[in-house]
PDB file of N, CA and C in Angstrom:
ATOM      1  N   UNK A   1     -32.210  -8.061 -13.590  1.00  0.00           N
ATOM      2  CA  UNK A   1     -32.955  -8.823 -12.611  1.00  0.00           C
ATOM      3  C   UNK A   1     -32.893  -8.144 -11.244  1.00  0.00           C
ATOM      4  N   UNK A   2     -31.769  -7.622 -11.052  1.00  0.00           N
ATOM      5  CA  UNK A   2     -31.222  -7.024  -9.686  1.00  0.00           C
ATOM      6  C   UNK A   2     -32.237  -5.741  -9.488  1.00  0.00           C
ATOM      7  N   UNK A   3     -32.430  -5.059 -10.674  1.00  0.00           N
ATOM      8  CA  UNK A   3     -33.270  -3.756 -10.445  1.00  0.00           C
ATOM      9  C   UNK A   3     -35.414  -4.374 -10.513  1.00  0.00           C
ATOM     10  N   UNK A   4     -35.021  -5.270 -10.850  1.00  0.00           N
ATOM     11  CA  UNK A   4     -36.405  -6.035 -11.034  1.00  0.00           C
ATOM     12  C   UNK A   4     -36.850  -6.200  -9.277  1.00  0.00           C
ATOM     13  N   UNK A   5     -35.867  -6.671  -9.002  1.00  0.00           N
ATOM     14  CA  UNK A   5     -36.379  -7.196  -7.531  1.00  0.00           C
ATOM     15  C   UNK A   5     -35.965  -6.055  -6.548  1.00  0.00           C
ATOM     16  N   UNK A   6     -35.579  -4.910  -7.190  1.00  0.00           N
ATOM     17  CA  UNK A   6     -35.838  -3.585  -5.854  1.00  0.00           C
ATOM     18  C   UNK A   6     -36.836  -2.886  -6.150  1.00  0.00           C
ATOM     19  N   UNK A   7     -37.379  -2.811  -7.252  1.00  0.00           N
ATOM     20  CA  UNK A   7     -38.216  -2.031  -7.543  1.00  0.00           C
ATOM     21  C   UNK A   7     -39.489  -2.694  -7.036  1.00  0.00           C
ATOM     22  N   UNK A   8     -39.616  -4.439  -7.159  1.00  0.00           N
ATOM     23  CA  UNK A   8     -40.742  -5.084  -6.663  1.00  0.00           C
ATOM     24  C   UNK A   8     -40.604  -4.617  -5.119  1.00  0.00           C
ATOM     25  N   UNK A   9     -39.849  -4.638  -4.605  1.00  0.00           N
ATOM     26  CA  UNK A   9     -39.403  -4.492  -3.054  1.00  0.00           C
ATOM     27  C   UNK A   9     -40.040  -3.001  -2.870  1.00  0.00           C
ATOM     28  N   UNK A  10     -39.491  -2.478  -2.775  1.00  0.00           N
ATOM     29  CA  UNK A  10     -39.852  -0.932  -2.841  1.00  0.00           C
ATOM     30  C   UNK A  10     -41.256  -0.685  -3.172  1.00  0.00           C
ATOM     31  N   UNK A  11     -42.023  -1.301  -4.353  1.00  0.00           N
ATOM     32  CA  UNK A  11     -43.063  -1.176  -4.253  1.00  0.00           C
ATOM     33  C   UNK A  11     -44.428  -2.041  -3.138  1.00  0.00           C
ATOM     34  N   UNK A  12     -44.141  -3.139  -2.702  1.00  0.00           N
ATOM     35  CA  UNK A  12     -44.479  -3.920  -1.750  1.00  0.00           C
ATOM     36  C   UNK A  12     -44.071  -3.076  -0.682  1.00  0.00           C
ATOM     37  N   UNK A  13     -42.957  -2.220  -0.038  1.00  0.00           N
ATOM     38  CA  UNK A  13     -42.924  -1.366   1.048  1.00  0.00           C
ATOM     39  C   UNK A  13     -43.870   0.141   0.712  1.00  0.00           C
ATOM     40  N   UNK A  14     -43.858   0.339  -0.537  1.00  0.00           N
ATOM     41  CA  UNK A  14     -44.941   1.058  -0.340  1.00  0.00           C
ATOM     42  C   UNK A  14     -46.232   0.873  -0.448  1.00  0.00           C
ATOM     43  N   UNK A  15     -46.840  -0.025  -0.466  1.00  0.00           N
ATOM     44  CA  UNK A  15     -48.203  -0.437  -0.627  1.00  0.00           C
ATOM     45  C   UNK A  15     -48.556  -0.640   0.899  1.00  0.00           C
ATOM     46  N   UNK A  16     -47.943  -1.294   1.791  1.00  0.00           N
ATOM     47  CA  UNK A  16     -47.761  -1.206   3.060  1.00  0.00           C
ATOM     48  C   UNK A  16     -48.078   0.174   3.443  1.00  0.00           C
ATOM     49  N   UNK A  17     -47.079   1.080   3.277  1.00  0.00           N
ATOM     50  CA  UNK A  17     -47.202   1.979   3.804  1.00  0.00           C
ATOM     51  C   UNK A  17     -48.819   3.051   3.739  1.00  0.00           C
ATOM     52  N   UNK A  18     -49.015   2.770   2.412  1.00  0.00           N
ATOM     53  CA  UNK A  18     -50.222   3.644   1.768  1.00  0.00           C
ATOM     54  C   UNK A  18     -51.492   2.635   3.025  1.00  0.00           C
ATOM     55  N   UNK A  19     -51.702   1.289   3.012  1.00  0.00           N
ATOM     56  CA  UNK A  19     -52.336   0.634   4.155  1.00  0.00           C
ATOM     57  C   UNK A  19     -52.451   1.326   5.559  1.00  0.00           C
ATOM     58  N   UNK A  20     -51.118   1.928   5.771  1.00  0.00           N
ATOM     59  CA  UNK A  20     -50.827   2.467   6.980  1.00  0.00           C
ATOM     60  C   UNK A  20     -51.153   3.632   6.515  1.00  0.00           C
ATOM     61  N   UNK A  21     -51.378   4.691   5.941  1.00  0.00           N
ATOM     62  CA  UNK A  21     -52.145   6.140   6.035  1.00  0.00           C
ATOM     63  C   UNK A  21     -53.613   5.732   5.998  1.00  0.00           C
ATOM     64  N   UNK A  22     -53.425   5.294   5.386  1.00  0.00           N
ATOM     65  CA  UNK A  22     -55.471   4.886   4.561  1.00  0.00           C
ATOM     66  C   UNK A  22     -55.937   4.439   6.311  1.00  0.00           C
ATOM     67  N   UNK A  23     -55.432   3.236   6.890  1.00  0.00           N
ATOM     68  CA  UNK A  23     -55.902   3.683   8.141  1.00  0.00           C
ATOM     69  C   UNK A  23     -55.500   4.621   8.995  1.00  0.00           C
ATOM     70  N   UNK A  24     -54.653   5.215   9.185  1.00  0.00           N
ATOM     71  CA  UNK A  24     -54.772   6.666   9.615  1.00  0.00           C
ATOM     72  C   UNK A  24     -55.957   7.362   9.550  1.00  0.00           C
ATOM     73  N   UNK A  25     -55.986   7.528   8.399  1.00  0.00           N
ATOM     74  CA  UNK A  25     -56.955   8.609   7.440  1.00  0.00           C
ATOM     75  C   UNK A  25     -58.572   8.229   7.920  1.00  0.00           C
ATOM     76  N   UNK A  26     -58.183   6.701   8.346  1.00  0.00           N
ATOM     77  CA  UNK A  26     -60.052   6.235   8.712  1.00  0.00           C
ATOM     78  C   UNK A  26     -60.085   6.496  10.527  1.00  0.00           C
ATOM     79  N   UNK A  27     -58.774   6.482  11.038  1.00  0.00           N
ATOM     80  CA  UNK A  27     -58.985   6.582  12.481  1.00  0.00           C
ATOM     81  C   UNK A  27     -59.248   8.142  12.538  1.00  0.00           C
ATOM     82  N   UNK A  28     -58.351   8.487  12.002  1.00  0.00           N
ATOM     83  CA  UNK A  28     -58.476  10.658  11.954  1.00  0.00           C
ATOM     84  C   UNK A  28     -60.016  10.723  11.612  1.00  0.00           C
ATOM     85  N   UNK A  29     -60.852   9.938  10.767  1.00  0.00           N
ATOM     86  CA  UNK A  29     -61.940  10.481  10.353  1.00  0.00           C
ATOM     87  C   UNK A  29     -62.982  10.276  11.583  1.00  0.00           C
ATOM     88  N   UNK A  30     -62.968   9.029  12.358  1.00  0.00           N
ATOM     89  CA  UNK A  30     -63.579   8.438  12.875  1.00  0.00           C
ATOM     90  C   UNK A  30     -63.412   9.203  14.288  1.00  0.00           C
ATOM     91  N   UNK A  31     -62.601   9.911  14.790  1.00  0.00           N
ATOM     92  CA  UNK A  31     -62.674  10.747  15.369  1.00  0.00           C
ATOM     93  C   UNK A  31     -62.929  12.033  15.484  1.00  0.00           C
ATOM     94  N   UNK A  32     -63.060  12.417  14.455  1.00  0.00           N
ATOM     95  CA  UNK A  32     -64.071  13.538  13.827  1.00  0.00           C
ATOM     96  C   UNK A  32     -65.491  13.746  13.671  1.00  0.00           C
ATOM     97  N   UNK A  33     -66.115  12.326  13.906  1.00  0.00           N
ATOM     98  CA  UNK A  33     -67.375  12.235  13.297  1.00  0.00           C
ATOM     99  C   UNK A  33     -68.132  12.139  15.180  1.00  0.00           C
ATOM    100  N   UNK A  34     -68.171  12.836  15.802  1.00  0.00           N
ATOM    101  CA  UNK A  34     -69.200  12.730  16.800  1.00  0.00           C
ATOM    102  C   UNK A  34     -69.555  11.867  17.629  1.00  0.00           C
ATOM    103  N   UNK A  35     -71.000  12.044  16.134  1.00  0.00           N
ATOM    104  CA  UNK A  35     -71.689  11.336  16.809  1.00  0.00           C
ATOM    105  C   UNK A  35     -72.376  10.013  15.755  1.00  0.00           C
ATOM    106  N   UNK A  36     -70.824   9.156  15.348  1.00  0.00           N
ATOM    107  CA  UNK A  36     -70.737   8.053  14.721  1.00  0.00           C
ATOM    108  C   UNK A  36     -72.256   7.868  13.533  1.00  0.00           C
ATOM    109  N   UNK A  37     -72.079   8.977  12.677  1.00  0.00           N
ATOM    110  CA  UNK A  37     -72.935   8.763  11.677  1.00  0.00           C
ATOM    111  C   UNK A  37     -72.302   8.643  10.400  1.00  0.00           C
ATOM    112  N   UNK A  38     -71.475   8.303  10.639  1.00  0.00           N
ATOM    113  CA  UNK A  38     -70.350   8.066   9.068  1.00  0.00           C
ATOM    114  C   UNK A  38     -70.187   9.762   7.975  1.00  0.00           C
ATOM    115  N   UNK A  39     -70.658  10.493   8.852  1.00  0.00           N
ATOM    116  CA  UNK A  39     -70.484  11.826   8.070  1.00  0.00           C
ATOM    117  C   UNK A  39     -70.054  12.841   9.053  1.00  0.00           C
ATOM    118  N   UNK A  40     -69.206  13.743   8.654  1.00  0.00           N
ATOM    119  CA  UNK A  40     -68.401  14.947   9.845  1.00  0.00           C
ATOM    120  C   UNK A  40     -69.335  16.338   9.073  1.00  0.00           C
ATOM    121  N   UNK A  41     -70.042  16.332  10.054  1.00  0.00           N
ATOM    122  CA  UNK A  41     -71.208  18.086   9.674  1.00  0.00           C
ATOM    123  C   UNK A  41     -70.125  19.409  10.109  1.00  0.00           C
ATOM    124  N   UNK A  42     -70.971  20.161   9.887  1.00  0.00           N
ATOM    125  CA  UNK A  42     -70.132  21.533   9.425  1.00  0.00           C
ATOM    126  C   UNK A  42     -70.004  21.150  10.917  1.00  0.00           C
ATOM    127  N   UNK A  43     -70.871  21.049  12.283  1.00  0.00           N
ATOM    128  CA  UNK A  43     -70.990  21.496  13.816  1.00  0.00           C
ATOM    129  C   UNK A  43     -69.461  20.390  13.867  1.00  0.00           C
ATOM    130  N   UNK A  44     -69.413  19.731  13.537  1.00  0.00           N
ATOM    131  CA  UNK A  44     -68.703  18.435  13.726  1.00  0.00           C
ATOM    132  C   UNK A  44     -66.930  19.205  13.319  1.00  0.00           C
ATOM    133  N   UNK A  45     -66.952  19.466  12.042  1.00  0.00           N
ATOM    134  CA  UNK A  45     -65.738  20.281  11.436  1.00  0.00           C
ATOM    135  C   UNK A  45     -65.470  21.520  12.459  1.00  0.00           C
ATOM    136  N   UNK A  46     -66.293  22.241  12.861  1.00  0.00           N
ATOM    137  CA  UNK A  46     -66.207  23.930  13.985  1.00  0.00           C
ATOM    138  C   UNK A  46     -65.686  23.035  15.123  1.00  0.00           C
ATOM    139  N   UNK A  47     -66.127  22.048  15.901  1.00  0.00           N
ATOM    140  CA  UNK A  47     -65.776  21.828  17.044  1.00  0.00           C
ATOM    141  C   UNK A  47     -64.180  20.846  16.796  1.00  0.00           C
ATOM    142  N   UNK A  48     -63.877  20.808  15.721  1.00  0.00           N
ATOM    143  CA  UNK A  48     -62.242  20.205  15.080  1.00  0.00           C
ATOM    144  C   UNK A  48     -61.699  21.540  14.363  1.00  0.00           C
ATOM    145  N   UNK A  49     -60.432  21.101  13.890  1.00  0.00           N
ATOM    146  CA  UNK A  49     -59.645  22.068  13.745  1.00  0.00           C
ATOM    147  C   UNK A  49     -59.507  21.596  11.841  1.00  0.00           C
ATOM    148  N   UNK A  50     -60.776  21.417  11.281  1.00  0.00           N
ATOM    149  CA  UNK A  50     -61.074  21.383   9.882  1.00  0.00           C
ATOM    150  C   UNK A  50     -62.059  22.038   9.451  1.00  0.00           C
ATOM    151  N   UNK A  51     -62.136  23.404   9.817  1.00  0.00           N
ATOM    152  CA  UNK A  51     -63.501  23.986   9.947  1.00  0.00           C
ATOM    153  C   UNK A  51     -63.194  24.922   8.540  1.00  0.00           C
ATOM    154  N   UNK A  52     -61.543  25.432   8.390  1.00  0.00           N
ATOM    155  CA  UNK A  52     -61.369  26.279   7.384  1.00  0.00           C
ATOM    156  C   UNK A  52     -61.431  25.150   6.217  1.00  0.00           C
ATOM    157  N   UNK A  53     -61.496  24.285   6.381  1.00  0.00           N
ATOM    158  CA  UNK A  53     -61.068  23.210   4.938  1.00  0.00           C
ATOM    159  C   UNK A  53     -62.406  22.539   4.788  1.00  0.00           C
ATOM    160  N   UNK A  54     -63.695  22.784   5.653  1.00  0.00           N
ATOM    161  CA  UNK A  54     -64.704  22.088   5.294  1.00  0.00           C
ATOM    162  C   UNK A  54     -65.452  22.191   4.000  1.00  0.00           C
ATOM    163  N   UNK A  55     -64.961  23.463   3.120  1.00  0.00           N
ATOM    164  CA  UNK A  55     -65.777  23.370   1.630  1.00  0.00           C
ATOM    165  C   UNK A  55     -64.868  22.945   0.864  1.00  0.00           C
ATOM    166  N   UNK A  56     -63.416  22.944   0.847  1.00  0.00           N
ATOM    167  CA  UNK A  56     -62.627  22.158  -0.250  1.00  0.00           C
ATOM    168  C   UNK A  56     -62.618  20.527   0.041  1.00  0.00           C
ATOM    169  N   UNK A  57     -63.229  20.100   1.403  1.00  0.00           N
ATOM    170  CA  UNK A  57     -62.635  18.546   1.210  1.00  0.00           C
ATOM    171  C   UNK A  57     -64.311  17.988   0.882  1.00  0.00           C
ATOM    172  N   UNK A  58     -65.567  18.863   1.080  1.00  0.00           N
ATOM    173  CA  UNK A  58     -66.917  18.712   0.798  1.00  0.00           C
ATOM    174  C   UNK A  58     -67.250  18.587  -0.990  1.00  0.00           C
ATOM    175  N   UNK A  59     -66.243  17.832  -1.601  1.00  0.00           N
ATOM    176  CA  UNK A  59     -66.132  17.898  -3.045  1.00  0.00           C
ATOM    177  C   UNK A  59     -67.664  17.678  -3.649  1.00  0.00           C
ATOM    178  N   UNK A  60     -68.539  17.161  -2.912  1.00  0.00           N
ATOM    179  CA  UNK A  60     -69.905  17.047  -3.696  1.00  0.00           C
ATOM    180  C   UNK A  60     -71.249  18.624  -2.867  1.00  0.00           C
ATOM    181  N   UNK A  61     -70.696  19.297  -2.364  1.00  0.00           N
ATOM    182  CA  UNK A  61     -71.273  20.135  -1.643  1.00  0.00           C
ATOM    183  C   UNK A  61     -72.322  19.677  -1.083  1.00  0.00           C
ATOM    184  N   UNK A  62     -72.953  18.922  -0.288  1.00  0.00           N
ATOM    185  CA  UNK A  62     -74.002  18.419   0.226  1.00  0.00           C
ATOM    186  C   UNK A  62     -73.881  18.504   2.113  1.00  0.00           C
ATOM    187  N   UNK A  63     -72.850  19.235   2.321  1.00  0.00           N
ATOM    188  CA  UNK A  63     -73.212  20.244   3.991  1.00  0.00           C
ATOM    189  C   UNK A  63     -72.158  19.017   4.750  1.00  0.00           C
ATOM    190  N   UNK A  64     -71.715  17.743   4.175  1.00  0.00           N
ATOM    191  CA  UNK A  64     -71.391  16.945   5.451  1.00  0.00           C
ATOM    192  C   UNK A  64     -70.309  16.272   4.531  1.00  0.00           C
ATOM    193  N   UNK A  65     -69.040  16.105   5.041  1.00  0.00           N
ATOM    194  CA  UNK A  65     -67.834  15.519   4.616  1.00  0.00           C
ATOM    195  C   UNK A  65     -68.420  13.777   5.080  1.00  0.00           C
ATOM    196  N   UNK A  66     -67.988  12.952   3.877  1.00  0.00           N
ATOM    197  CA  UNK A  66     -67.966  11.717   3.882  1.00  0.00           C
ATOM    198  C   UNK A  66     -66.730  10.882   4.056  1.00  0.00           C
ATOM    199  N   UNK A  67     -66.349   9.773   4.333  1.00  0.00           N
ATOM    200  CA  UNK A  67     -65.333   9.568   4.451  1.00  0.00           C
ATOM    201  C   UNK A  67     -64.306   9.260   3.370  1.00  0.00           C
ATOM    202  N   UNK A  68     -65.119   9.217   2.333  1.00  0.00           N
ATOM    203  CA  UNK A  68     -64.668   8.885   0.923  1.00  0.00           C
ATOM    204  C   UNK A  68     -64.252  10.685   0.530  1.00  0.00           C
ATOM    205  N   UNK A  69     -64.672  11.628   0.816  1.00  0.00           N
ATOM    206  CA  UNK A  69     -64.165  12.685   0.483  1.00  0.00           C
ATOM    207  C   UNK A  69     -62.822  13.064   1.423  1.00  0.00           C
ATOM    208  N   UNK A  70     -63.520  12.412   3.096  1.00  0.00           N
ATOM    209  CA  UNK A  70     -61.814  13.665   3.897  1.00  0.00           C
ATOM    210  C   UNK A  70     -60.553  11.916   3.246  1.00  0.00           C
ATOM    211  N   UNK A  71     -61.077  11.103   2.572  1.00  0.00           N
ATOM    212  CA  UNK A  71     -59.923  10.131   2.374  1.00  0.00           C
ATOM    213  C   UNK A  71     -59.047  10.794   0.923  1.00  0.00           C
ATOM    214  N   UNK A  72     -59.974  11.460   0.456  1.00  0.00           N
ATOM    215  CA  UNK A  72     -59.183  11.744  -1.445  1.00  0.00           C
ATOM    216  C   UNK A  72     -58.891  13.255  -1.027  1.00  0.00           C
ATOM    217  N   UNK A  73     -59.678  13.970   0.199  1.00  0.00           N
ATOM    218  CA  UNK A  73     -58.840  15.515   0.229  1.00  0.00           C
ATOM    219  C   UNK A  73     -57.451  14.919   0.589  1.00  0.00           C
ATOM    220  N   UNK A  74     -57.187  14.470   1.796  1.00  0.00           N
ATOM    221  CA  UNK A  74     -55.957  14.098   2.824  1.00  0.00           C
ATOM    222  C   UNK A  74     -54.524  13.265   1.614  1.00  0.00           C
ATOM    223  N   UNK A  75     -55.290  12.461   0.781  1.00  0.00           N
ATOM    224  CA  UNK A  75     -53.992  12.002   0.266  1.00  0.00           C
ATOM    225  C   UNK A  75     -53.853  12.872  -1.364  1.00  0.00           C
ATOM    226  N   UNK A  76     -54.665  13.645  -1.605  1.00  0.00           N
ATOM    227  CA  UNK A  76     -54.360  14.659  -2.575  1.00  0.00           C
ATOM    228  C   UNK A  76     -53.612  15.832  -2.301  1.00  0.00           C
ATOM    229  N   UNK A  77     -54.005  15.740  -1.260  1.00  0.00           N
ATOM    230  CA  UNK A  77     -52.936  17.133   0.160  1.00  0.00           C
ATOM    231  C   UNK A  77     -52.200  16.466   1.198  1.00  0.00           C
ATOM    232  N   UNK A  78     -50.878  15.953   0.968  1.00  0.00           N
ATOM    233  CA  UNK A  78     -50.802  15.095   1.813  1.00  0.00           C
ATOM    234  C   UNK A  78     -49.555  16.066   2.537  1.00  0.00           C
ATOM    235  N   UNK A  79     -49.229  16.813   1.951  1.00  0.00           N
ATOM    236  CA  UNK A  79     -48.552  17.823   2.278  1.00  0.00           C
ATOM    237  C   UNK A  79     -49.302  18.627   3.370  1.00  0.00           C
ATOM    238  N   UNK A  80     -50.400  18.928   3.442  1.00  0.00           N
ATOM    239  CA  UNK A  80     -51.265  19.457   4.459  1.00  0.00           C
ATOM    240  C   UNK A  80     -51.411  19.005   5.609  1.00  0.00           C
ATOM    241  N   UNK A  81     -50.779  17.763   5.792  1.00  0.00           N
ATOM    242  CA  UNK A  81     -51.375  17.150   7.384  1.00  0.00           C
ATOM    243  C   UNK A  81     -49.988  16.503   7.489  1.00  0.00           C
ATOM    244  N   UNK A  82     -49.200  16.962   8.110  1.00  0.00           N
ATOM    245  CA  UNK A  82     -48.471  15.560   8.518  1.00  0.00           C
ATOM    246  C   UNK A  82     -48.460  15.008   9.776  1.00  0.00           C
ATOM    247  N   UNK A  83     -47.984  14.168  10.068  1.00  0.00           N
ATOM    248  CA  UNK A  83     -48.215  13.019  10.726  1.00  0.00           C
ATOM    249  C   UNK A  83     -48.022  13.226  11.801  1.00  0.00           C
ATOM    250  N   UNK A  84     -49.763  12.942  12.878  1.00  0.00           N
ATOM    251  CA  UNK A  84     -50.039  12.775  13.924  1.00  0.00           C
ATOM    252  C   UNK A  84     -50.532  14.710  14.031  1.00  0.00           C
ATOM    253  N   UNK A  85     -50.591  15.175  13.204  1.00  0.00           N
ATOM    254  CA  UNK A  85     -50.951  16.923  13.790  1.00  0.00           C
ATOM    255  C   UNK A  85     -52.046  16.646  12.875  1.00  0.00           C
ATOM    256  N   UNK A  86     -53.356  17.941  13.382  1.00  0.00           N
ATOM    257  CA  UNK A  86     -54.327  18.110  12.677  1.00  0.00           C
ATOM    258  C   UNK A  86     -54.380  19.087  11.599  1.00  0.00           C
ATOM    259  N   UNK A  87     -55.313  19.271  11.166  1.00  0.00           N
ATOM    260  CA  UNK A  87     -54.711  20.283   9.580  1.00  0.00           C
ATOM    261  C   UNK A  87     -54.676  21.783   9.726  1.00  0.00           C
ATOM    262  N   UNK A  88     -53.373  22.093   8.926  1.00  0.00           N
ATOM    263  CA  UNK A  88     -53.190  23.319  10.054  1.00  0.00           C
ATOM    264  C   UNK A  88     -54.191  24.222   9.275  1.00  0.00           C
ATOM    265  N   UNK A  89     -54.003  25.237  10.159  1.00  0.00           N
ATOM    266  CA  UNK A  89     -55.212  26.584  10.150  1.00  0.00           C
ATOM    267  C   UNK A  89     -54.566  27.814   9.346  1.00  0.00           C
ATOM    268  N   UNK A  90     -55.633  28.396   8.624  1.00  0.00           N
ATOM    269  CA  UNK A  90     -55.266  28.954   7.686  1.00  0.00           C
ATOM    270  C   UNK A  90     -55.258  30.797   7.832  1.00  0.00           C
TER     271      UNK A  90
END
């Protein structure tokens, strides 16, 4: 029972936490995007410091990162960004 209720614990602190990147991940995006069109263009990526990572996080190749893509690059690479720095340069 004892390991029942740390493991529930532990997982309730991490679900929290994943809340707390996921918005991260939407404020980081949302400051990326300009000129608030829900998509970060290549001009958009050059004038940020995601310009080398704009064709791996562009998973459907269509010229403009969505937020549904820089959300599944960032926590598939989560090793790549840590917290509060932008993604480093390659």
């Amino acid at each position: 029972m004892k390991k029942l209720m740390i493991f529930t614990a532990a997982a309730t602190l991490s679900t929290f936490a994943m809340a707390g990147d996921v918005e991260k991940i939407d404020t980081d995006f949302d400051s990326l995007d300009n000129n608030d069109d829900m998509h970060i263009s290549q001009e958009e990526a050059d004038d940020n410091n995601i310009s080398h990572y704009f064709s791996e996080i562009d998973s459907n190749e269509d010229k403009v990162l969505s937020l549904e893509e820089y959300r599944d690059y960032i926590v598939s690479h989560p090793s790549s960004v840590e917290e509060g720095e932008e993604l480093p340069e390659s």
